[in-house]
N, C-alpha and C. Protein backbone atom coordinates (compact mmCIF):
# COMPACT_ATOMS: atom_id res chain seq x y z
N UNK A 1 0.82 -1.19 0.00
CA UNK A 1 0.00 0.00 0.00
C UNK A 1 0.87 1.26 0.00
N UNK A 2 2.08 1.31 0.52
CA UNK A 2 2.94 2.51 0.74
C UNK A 2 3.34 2.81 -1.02
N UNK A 3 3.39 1.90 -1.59
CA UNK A 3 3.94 1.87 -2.82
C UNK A 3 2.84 2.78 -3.77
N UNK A 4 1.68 2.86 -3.05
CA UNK A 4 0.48 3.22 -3.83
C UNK A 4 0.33 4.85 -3.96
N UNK A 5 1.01 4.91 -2.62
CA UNK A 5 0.86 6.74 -2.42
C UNK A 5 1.97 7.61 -3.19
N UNK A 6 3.14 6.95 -4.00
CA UNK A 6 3.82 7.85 -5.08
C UNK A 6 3.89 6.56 -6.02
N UNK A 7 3.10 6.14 -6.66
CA UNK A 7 2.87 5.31 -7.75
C UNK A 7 3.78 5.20 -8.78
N UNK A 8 4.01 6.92 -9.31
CA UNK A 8 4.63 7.26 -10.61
C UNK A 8 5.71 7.39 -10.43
N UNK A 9 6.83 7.40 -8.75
CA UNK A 9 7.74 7.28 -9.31
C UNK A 9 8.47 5.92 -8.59
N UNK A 10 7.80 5.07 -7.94
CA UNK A 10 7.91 3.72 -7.69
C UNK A 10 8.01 2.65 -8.85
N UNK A 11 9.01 1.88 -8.40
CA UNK A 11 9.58 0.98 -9.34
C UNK A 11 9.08 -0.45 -9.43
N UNK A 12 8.40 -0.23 -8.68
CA UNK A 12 7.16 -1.74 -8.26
C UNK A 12 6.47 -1.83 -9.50
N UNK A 13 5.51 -0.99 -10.41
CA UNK A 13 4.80 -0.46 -11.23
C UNK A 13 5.52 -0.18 -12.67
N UNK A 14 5.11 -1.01 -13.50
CA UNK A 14 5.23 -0.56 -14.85
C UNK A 14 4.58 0.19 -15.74
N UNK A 15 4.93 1.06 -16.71
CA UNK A 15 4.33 2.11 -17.45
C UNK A 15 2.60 1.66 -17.73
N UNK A 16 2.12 0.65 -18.08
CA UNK A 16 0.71 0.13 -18.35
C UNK A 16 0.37 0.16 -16.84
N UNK A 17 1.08 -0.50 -15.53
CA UNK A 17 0.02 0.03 -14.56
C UNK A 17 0.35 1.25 -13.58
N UNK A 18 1.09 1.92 -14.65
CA UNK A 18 1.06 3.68 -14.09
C UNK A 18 -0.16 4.41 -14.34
N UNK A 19 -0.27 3.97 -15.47
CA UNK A 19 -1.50 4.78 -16.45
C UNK A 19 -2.46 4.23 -15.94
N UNK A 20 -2.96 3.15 -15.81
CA UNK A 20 -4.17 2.15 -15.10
C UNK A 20 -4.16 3.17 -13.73
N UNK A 21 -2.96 3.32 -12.97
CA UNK A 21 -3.52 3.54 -11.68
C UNK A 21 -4.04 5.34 -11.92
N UNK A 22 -3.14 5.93 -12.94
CA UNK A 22 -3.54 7.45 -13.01
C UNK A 22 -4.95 7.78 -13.21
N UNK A 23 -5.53 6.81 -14.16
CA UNK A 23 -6.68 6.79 -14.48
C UNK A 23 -7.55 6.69 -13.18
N UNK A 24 -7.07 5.70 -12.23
CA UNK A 24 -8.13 5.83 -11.04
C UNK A 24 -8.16 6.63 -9.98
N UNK A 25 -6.89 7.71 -10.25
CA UNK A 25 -6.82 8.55 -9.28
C UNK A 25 -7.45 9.55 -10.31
N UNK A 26 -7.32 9.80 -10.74
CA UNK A 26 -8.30 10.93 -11.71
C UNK A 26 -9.63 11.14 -11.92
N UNK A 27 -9.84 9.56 -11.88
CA UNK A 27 -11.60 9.22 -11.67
C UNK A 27 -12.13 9.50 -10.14
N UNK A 28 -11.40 8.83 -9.21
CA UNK A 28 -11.65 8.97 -8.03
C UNK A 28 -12.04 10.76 -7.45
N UNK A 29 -10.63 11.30 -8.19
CA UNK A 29 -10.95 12.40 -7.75
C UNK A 29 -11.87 13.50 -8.61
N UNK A 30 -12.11 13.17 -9.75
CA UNK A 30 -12.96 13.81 -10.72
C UNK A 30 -13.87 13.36 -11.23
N UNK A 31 -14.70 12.78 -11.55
CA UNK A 31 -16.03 11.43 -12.41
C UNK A 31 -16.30 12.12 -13.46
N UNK A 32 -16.11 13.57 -14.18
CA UNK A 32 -16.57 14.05 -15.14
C UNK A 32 -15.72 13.95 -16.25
N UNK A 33 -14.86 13.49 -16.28
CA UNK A 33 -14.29 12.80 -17.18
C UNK A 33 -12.24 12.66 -17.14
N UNK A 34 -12.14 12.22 -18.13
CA UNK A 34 -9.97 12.04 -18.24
C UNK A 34 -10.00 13.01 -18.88
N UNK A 35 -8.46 13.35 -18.19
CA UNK A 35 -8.11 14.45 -19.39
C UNK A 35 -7.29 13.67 -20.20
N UNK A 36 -7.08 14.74 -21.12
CA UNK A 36 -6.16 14.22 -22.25
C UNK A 36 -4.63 13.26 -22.82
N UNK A 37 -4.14 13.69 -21.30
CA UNK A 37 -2.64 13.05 -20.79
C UNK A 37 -3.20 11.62 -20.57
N UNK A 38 -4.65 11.58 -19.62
CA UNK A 38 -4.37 9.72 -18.91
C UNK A 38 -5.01 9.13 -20.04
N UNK A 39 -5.50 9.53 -21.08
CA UNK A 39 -6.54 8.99 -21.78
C UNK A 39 -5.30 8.62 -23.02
N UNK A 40 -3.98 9.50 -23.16
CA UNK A 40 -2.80 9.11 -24.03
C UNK A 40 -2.28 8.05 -23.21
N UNK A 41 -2.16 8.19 -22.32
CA UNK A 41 -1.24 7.35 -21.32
C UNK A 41 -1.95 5.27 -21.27
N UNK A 42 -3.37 5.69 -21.02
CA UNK A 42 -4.09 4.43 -21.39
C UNK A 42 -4.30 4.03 -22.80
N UNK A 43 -4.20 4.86 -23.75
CA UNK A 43 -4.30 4.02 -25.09
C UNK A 43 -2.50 3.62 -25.49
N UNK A 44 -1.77 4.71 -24.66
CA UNK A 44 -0.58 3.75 -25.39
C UNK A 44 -0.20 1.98 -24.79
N UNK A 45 -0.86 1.93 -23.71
CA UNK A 45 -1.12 0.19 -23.14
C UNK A 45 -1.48 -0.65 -23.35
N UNK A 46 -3.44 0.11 -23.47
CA UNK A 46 -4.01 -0.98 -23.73
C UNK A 46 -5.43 -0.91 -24.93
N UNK A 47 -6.17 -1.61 -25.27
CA UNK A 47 -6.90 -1.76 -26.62
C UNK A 47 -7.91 -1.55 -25.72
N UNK A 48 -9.14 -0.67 -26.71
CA UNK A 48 -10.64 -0.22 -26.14
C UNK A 48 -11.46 -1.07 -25.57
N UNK A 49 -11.12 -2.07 -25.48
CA UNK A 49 -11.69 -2.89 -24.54
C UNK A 49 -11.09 -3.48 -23.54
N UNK A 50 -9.86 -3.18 -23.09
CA UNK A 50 -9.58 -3.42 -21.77
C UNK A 50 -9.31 -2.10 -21.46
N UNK A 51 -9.56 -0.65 -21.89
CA UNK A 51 -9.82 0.60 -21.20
C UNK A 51 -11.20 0.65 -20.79
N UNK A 52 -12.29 0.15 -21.26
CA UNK A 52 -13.56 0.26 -20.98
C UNK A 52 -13.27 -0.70 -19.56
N UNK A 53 -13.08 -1.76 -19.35
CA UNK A 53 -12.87 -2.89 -18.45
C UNK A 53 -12.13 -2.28 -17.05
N UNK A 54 -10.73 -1.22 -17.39
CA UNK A 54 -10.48 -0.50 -16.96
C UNK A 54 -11.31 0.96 -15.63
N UNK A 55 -12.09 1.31 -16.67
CA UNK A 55 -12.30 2.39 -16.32
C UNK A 55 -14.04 2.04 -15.35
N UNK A 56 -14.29 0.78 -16.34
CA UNK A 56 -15.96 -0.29 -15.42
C UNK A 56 -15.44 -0.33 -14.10
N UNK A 57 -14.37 -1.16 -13.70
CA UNK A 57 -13.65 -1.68 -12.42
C UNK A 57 -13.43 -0.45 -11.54
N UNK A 58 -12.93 0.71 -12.19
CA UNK A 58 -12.78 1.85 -11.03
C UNK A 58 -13.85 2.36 -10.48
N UNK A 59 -14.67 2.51 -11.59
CA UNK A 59 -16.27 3.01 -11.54
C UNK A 59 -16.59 2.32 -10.40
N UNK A 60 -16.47 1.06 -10.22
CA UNK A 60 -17.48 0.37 -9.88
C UNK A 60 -17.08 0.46 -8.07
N UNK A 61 -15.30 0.12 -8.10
CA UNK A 61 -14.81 0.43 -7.11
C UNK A 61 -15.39 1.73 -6.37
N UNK A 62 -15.16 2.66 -6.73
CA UNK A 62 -15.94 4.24 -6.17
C UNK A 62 -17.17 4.25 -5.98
N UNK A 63 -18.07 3.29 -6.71
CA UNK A 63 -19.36 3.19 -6.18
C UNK A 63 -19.43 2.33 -4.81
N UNK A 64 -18.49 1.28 -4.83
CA UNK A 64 -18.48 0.65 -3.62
C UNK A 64 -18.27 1.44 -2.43
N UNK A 65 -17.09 2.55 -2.70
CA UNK A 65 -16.81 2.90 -1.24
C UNK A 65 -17.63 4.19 -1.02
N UNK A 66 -18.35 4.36 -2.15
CA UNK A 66 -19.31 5.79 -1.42
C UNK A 66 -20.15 5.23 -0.73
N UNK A 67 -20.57 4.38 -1.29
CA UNK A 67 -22.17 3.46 -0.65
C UNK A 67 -21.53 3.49 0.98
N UNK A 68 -20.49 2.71 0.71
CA UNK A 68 -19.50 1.97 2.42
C UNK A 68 -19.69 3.69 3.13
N UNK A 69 -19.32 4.86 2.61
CA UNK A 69 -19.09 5.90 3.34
C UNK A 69 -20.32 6.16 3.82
N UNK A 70 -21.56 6.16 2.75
CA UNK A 70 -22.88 6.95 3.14
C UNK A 70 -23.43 5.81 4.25
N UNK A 71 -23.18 4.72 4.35
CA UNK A 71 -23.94 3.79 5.85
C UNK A 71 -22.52 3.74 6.49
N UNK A 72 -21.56 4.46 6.26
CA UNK A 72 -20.75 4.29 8.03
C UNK A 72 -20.37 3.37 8.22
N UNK A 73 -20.06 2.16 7.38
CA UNK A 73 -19.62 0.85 7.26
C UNK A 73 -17.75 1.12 7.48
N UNK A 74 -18.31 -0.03 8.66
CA UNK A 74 -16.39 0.06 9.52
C UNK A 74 -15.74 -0.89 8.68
N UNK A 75 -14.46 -0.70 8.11
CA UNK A 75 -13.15 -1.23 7.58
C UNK A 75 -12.55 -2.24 8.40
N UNK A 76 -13.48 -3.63 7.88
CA UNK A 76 -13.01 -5.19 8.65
C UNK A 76 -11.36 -5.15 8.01
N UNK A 77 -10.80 -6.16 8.92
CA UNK A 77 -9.36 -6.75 8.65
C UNK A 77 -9.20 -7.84 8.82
């Protein structure tokens, strides 16, 4: 997880899941759309259907944890 909080310049992470993860910090923090950089950054990786697959999974992720936020749902371990 420590690896997660400077992504881009951690060596854990390769260029396809730099862009994968930029994309979900972008979404996370914006839903109205990519800009132009992550949307270059994800087509130089991967083909329109594993960006759609991509971008479903984050979606879907952020829907999970708003729901978790709006009922106050405690973080099992």
């Amino acid at each position: 997880m420590t690896a997660l909080r400077d992504y881009g310049a951690s060596p854990r992470f390769n260029a396809a899941e730099k862009a994968a993860l930029s994309a979900a910090e972008s979404m996370t923090r914006d839903a109205t759309g990519l800009a132009e950089p992550v949307w270059r950054d994800l087509r130089a990786h991967f083909d329109d259907g594993e960006i759609v697959e991509i971008v479903c999974t984050i979606g879907l992720f952020n829907y999970f944890n708003r729901v978790n936020n709006a009922l106050q749902i405690e973080i099992t371990r």
